[in-house]
PDB file of N, CA and C in Angstrom:
ATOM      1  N   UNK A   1      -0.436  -9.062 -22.168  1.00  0.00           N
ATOM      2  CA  UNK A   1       0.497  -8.376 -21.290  1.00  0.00           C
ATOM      3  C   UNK A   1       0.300  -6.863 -21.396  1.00  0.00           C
ATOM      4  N   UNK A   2       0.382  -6.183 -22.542  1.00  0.00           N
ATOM      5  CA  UNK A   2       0.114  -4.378 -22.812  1.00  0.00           C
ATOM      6  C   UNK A   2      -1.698  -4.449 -21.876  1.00  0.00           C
ATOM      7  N   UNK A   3      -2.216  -5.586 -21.806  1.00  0.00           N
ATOM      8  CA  UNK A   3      -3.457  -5.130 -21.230  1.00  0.00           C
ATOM      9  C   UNK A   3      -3.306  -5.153 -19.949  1.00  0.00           C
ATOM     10  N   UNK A   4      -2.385  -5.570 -19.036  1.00  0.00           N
ATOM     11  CA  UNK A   4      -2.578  -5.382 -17.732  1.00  0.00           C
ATOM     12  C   UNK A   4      -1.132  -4.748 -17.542  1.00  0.00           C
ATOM     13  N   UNK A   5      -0.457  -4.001 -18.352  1.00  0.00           N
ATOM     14  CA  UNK A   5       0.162  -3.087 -17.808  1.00  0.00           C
ATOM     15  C   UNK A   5      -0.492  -1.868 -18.334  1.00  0.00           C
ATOM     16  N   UNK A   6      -1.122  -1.745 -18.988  1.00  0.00           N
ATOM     17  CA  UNK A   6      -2.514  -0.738 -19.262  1.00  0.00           C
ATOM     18  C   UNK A   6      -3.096  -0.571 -18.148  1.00  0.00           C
ATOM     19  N   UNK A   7      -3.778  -1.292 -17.586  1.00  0.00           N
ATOM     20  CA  UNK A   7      -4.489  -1.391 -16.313  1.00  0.00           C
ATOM     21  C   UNK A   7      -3.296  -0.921 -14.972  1.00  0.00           C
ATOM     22  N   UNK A   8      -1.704  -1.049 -14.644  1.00  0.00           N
ATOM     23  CA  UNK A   8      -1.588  -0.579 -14.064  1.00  0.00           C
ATOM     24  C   UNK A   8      -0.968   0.761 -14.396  1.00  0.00           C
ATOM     25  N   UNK A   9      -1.101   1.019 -15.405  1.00  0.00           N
ATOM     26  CA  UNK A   9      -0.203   2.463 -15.705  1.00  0.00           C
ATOM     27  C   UNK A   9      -1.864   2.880 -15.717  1.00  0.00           C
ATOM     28  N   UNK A  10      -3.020   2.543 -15.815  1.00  0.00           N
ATOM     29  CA  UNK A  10      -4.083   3.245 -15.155  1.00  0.00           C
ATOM     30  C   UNK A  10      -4.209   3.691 -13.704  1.00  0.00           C
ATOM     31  N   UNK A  11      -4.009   2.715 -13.373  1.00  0.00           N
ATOM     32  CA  UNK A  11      -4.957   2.772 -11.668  1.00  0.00           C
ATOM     33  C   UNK A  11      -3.240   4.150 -11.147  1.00  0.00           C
ATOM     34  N   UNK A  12      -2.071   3.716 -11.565  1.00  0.00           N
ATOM     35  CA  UNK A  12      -1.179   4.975 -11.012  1.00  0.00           C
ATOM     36  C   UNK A  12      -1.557   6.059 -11.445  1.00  0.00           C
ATOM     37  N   UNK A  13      -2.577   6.337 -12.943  1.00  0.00           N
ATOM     38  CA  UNK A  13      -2.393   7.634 -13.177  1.00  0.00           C
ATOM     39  C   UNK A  13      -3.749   8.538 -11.967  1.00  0.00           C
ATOM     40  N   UNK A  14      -4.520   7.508 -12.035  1.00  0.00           N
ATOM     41  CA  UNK A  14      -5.837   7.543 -10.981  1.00  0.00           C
ATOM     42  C   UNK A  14      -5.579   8.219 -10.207  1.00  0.00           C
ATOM     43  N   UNK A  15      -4.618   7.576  -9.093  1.00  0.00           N
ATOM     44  CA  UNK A  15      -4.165   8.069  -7.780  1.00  0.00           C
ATOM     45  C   UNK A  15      -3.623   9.309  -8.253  1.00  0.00           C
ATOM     46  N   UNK A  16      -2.578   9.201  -8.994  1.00  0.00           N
ATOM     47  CA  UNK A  16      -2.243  10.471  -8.822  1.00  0.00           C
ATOM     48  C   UNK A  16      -2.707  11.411  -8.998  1.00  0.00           C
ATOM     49  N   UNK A  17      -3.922  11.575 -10.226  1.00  0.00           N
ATOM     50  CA  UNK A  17      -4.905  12.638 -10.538  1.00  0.00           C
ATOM     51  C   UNK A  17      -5.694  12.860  -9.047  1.00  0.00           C
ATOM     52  N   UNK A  18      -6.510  11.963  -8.560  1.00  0.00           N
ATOM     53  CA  UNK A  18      -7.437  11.938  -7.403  1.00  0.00           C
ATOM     54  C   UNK A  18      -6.842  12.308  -6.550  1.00  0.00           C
ATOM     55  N   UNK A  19      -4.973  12.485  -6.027  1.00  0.00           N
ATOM     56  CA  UNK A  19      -5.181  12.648  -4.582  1.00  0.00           C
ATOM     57  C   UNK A  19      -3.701  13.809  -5.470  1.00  0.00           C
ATOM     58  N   UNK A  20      -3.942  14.890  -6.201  1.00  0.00           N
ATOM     59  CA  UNK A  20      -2.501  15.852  -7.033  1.00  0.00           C
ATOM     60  C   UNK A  20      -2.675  16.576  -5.842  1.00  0.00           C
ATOM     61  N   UNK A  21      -3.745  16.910  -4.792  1.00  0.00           N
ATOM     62  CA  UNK A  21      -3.787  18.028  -4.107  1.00  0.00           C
ATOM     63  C   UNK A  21      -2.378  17.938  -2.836  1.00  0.00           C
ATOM     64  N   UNK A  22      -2.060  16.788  -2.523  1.00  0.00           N
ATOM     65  CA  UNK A  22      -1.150  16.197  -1.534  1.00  0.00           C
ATOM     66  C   UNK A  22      -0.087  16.199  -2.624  1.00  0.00           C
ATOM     67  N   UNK A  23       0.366  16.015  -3.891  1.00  0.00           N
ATOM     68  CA  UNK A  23       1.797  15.666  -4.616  1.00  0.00           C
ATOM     69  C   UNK A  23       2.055  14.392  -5.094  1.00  0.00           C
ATOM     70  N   UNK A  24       0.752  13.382  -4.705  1.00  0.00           N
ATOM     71  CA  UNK A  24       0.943  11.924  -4.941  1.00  0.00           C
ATOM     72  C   UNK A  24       1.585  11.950  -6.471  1.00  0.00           C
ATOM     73  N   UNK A  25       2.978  11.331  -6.196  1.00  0.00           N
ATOM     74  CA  UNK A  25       3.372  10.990  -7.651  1.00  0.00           C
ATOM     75  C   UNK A  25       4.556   9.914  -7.559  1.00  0.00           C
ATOM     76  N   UNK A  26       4.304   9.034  -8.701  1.00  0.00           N
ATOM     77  CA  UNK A  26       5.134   7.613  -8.301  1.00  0.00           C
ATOM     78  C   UNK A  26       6.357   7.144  -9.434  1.00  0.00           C
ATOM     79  N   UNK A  27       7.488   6.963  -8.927  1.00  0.00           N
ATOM     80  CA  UNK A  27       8.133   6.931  -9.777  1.00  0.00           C
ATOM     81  C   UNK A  27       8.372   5.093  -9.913  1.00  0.00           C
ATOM     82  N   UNK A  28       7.980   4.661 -11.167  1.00  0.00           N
ATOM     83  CA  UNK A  28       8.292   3.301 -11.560  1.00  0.00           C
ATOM     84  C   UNK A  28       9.498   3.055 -11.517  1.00  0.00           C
ATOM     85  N   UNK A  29      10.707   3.552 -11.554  1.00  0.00           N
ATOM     86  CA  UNK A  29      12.009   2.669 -11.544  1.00  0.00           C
ATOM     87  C   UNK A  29      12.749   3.053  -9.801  1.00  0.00           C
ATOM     88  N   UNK A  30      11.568   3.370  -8.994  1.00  0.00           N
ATOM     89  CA  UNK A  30      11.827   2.705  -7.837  1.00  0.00           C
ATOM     90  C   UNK A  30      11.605   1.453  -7.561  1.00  0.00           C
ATOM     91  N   UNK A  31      12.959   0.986  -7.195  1.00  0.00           N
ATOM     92  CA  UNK A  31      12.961  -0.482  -6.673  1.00  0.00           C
ATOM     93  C   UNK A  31      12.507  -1.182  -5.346  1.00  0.00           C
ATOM     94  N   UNK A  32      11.938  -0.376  -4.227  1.00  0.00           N
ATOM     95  CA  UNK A  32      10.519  -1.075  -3.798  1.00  0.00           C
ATOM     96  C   UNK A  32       9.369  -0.907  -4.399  1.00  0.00           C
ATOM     97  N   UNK A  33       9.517   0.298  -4.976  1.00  0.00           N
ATOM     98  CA  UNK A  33       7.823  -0.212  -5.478  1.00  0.00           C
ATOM     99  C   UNK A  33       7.983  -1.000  -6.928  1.00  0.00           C
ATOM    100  N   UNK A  34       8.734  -1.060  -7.744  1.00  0.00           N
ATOM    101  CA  UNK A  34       8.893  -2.482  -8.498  1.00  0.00           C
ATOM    102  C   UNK A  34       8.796  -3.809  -7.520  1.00  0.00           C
ATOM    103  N   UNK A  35       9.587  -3.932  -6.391  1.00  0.00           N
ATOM    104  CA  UNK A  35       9.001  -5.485  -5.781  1.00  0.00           C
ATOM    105  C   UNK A  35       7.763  -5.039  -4.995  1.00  0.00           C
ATOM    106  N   UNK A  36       7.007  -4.003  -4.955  1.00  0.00           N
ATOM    107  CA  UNK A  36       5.788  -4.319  -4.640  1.00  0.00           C
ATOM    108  C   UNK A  36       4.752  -4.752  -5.709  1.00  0.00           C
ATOM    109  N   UNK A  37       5.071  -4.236  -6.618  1.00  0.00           N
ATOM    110  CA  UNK A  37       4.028  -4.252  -7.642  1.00  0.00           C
ATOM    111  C   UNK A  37       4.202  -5.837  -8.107  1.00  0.00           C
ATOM    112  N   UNK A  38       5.352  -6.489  -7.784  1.00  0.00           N
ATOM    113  CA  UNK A  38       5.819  -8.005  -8.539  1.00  0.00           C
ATOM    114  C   UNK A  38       5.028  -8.691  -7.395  1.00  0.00           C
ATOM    115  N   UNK A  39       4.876  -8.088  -5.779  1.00  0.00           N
ATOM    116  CA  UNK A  39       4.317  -9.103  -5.181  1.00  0.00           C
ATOM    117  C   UNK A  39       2.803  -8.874  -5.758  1.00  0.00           C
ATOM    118  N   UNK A  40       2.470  -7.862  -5.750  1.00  0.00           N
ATOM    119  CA  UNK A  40       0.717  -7.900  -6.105  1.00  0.00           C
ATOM    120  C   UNK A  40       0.300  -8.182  -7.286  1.00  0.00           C
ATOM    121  N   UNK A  41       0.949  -8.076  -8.184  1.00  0.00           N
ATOM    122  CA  UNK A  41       0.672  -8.936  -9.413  1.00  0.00           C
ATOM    123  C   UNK A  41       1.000 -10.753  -8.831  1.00  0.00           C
ATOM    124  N   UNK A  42       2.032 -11.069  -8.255  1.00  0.00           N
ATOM    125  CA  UNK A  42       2.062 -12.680  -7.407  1.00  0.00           C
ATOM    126  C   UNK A  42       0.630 -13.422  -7.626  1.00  0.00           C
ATOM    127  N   UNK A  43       0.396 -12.186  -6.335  1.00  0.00           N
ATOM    128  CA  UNK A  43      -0.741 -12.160  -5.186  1.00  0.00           C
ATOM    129  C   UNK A  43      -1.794 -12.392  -5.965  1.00  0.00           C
ATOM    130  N   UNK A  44      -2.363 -11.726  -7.022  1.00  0.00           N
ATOM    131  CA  UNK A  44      -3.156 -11.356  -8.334  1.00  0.00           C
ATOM    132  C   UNK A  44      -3.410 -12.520  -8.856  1.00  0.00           C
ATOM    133  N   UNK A  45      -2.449 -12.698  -9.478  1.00  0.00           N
ATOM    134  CA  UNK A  45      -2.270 -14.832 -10.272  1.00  0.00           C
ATOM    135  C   UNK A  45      -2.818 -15.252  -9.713  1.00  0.00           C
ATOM    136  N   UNK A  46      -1.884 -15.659  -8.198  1.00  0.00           N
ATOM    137  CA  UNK A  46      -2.814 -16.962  -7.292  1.00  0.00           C
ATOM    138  C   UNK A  46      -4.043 -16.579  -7.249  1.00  0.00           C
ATOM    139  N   UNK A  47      -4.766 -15.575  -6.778  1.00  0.00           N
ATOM    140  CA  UNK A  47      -6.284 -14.914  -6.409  1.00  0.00           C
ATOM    141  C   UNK A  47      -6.805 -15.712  -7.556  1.00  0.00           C
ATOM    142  N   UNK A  48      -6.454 -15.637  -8.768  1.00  0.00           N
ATOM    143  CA  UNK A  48      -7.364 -15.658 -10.184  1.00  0.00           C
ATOM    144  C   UNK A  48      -7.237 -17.297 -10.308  1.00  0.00           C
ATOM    145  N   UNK A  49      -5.552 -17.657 -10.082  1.00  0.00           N
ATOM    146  CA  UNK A  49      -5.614 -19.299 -10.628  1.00  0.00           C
ATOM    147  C   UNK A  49      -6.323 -19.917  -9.608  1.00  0.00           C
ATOM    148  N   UNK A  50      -6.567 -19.840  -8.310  1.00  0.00           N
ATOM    149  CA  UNK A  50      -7.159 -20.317  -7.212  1.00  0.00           C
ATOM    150  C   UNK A  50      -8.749 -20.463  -7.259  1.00  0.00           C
ATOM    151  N   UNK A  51      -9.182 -19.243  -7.435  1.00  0.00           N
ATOM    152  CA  UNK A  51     -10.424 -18.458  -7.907  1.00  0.00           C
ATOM    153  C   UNK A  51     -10.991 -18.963  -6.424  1.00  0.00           C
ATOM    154  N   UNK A  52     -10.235 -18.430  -5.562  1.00  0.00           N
ATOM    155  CA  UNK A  52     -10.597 -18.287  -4.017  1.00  0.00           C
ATOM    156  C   UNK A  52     -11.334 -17.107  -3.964  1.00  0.00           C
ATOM    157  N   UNK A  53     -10.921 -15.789  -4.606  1.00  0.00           N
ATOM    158  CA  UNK A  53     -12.190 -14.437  -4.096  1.00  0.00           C
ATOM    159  C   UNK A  53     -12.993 -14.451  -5.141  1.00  0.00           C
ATOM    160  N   UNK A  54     -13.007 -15.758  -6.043  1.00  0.00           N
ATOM    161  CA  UNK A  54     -14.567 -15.625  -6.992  1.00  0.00           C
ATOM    162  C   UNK A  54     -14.521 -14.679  -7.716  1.00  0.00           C
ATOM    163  N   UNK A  55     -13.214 -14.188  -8.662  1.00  0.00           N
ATOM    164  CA  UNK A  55     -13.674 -12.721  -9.209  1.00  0.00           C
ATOM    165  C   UNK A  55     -14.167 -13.417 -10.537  1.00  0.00           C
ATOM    166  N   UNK A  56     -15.145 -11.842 -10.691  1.00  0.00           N
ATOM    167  CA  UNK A  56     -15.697 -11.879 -11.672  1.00  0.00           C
ATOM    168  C   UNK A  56     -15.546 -11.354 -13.028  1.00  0.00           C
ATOM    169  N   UNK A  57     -14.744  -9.921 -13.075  1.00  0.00           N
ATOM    170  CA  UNK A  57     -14.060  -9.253 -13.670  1.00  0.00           C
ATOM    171  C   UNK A  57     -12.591  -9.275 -13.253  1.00  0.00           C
ATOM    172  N   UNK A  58     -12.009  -9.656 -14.473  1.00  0.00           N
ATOM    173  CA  UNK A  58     -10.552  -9.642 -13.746  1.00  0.00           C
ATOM    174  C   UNK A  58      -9.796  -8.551 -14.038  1.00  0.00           C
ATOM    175  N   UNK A  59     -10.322  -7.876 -14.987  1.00  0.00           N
ATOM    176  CA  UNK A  59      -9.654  -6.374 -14.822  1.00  0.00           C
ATOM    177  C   UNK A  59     -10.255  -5.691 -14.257  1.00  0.00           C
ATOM    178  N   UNK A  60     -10.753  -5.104 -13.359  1.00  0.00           N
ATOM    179  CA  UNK A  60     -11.677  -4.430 -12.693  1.00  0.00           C
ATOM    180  C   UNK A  60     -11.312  -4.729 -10.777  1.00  0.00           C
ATOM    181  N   UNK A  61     -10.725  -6.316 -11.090  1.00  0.00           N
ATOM    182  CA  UNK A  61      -9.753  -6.746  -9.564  1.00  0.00           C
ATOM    183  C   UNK A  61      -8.300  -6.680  -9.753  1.00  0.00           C
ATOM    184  N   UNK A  62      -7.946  -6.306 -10.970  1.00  0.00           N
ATOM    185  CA  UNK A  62      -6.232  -5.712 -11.098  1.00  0.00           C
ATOM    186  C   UNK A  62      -6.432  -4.319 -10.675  1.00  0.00           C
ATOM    187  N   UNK A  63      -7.486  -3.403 -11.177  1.00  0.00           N
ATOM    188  CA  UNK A  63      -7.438  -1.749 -11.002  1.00  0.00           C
ATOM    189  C   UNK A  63      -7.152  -1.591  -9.643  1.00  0.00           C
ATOM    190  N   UNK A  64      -7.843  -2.376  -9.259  1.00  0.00           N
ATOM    191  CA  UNK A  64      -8.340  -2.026  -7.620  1.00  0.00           C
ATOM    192  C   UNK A  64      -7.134  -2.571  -7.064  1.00  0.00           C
ATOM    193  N   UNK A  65      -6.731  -3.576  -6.976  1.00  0.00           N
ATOM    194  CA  UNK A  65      -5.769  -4.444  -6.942  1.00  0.00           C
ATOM    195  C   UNK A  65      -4.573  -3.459  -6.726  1.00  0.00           C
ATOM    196  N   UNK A  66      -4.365  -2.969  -7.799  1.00  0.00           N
ATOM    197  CA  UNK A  66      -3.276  -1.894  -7.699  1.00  0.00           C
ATOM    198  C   UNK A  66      -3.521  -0.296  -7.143  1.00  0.00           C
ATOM    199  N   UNK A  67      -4.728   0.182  -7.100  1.00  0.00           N
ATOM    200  CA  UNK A  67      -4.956   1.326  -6.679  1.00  0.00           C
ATOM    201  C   UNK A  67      -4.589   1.265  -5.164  1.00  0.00           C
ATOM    202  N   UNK A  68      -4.401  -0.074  -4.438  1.00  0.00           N
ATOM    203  CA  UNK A  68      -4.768  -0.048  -2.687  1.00  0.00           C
ATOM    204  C   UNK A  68      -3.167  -0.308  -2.856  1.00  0.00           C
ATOM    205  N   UNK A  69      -2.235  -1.236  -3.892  1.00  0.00           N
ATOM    206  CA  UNK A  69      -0.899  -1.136  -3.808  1.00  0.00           C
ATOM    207  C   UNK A  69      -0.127   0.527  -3.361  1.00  0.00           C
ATOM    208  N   UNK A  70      -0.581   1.264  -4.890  1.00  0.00           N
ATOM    209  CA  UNK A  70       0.201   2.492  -4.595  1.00  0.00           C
ATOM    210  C   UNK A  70      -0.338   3.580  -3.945  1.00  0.00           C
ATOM    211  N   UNK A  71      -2.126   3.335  -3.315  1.00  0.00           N
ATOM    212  CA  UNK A  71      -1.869   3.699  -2.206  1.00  0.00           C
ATOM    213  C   UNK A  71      -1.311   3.386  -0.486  1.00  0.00           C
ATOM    214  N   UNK A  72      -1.331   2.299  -0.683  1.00  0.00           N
ATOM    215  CA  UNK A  72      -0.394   1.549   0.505  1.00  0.00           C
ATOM    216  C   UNK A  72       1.324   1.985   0.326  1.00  0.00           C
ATOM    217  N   UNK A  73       1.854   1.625  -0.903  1.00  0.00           N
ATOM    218  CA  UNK A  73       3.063   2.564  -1.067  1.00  0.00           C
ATOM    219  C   UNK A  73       3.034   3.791  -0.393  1.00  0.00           C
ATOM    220  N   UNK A  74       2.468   4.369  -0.927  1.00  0.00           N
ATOM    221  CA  UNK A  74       2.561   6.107  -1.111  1.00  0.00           C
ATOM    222  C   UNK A  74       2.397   6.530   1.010  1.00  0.00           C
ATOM    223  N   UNK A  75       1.367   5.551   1.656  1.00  0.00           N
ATOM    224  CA  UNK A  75       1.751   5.711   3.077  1.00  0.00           C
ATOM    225  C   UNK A  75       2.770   5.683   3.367  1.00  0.00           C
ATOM    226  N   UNK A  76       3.120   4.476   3.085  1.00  0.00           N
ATOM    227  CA  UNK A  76       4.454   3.770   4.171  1.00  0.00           C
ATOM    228  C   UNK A  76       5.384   5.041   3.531  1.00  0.00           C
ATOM    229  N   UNK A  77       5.562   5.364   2.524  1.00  0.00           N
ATOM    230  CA  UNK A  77       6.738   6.319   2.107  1.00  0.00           C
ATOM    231  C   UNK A  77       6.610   7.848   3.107  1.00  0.00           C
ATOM    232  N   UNK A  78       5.426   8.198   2.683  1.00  0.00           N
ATOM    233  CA  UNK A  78       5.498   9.487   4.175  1.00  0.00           C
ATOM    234  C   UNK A  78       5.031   9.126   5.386  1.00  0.00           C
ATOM    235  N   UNK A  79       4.873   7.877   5.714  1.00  0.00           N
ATOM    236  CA  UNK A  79       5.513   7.931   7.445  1.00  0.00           C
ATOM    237  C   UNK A  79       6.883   7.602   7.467  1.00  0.00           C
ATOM    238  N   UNK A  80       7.225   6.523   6.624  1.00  0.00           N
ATOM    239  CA  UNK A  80       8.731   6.893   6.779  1.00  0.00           C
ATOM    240  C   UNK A  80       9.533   8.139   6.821  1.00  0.00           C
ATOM    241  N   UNK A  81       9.353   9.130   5.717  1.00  0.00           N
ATOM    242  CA  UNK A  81       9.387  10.515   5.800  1.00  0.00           C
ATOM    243  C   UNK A  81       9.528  11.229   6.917  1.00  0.00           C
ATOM    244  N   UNK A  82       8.073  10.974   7.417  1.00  0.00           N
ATOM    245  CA  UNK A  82       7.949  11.833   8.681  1.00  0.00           C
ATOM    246  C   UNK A  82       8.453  11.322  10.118  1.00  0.00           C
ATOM    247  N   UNK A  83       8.599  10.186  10.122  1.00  0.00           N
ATOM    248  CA  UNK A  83       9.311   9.463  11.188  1.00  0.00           C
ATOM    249  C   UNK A  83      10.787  10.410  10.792  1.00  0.00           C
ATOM    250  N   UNK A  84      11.823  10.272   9.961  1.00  0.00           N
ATOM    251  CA  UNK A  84      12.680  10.679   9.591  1.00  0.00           C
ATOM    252  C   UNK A  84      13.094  11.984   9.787  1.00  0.00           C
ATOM    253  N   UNK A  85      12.037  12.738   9.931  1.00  0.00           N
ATOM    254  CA  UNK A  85      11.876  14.312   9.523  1.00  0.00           C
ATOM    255  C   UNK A  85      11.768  14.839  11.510  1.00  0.00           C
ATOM    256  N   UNK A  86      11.160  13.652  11.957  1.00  0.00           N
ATOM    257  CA  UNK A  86      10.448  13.829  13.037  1.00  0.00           C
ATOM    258  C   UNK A  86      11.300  12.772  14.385  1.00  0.00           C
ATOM    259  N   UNK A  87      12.630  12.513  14.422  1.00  0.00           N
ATOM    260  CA  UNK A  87      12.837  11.358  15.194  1.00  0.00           C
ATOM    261  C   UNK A  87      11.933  10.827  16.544  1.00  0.00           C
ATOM    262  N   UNK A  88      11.889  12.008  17.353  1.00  0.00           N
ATOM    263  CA  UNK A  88      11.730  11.972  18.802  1.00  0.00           C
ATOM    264  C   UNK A  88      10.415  11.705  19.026  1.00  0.00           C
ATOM    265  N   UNK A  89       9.469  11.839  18.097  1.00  0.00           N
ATOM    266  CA  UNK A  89       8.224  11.168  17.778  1.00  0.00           C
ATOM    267  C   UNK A  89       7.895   9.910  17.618  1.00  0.00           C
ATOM    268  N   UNK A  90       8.837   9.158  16.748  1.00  0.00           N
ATOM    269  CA  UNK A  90       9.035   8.127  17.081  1.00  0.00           C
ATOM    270  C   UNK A  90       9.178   7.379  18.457  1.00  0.00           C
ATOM    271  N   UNK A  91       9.920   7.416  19.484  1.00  0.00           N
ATOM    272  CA  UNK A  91      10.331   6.941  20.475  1.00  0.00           C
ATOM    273  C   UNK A  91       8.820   7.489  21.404  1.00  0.00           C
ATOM    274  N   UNK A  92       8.512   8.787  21.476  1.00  0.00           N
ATOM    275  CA  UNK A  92       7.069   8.817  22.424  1.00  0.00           C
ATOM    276  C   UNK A  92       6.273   7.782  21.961  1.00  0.00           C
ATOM    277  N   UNK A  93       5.582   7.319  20.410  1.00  0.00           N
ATOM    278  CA  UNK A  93       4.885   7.426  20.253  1.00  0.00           C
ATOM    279  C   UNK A  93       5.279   5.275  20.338  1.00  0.00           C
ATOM    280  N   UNK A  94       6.447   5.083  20.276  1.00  0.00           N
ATOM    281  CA  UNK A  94       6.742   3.068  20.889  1.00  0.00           C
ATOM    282  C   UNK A  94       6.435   3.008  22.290  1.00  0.00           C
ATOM    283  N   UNK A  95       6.763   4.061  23.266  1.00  0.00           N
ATOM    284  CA  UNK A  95       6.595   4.338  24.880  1.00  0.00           C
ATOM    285  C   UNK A  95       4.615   4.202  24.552  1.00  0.00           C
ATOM    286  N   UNK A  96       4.091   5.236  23.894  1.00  0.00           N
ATOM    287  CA  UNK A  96       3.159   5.219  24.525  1.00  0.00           C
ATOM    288  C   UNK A  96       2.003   4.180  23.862  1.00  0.00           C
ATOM    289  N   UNK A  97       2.985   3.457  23.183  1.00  0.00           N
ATOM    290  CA  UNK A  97       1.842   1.795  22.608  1.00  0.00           C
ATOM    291  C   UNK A  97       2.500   0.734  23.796  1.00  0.00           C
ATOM    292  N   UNK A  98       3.651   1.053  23.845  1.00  0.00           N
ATOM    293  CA  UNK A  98       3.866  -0.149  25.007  1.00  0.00           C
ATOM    294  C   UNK A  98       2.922   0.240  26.184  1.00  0.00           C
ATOM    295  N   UNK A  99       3.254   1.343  26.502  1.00  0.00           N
ATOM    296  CA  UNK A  99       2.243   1.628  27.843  1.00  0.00           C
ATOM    297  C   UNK A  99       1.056   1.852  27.744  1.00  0.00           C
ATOM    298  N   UNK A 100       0.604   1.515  26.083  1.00  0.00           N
ATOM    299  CA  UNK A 100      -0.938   1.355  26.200  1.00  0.00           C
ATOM    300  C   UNK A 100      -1.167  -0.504  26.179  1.00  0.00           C
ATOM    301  N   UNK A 101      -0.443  -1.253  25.724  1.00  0.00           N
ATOM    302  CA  UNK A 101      -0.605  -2.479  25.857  1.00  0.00           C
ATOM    303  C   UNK A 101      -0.203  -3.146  27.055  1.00  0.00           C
ATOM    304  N   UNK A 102       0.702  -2.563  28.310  1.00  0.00           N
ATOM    305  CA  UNK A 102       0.754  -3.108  29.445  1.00  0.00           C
ATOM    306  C   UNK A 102      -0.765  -2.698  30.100  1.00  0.00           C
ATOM    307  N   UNK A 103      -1.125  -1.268  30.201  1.00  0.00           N
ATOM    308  CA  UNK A 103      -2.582  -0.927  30.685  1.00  0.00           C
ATOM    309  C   UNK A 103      -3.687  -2.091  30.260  1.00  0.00           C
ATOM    310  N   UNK A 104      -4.086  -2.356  28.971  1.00  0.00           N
ATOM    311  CA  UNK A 104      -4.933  -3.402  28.451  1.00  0.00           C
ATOM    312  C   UNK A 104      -4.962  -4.298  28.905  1.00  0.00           C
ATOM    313  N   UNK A 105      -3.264  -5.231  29.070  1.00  0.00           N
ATOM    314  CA  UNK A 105      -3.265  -6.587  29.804  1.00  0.00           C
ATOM    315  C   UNK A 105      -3.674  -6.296  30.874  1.00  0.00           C
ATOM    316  N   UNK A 106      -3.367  -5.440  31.720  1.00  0.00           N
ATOM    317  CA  UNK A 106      -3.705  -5.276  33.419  1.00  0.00           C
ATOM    318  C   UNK A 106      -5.071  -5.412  33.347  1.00  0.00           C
ATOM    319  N   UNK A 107      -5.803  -4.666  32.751  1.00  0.00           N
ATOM    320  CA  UNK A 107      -7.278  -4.327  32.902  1.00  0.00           C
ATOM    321  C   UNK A 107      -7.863  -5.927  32.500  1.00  0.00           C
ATOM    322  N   UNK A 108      -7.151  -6.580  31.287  1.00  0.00           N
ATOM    323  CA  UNK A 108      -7.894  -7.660  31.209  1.00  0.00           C
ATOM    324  C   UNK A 108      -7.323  -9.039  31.869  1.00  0.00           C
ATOM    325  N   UNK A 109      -6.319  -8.895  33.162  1.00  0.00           N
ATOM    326  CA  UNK A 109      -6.325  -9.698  34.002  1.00  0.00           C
ATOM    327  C   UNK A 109      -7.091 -10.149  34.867  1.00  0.00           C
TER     328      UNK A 109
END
């Protein structure tokens, strides 16, 4: 167990070193990213008890494993942000996917 929470108190310190220029920094006793990290560790188990993606190193598919978690976190948190920061952006930007997906169907009628 200290070895694969080793491995993820790695791959967070990673990100945050690799991307300090933006502020990336993650606080663990947030409670989505605690149930994210519970689903990808889930996710992790089955992968390994299944041995559906064939890994070969299994710490080496936790690093990674978790590096695409808290960077997938760390998105969704500043578009939420900026949606927030930004309302009226929001609403152009549902108008102009709907009215890019009515254009598409037309064209591929």
């Amino acid at each position: 167990m200290r070895k694969v929470i080793g491995i993820i108190l790695n791959a967070r310190r990673d990100m945050e070193k690799e991307h300090q220029n933006i502020g990336m920094h993650f606080l663990l006793d947030d409670e989505e990213l605690q149930h994210r990290l519970t689903l990808s560790l889930r996710r992790y188990f089955n992968a390994i008890r299944s041995n559906e993606k064939n890994v070969k190193n299994y710490e080496n598919y936790l690093y990674g494993t978790m590096r695409n978690m808290f960077g997938d976190y760390w998105n969704i948190k500043k578009h939420e942000e900026f949606i927030e920061e930004h309302p009226d952006l929001e609403e152009r930007q549902n108008f102009l996917t709907h009215a890019l997906l009515e254009h598409n169907q037309t064209n591929n009628s």
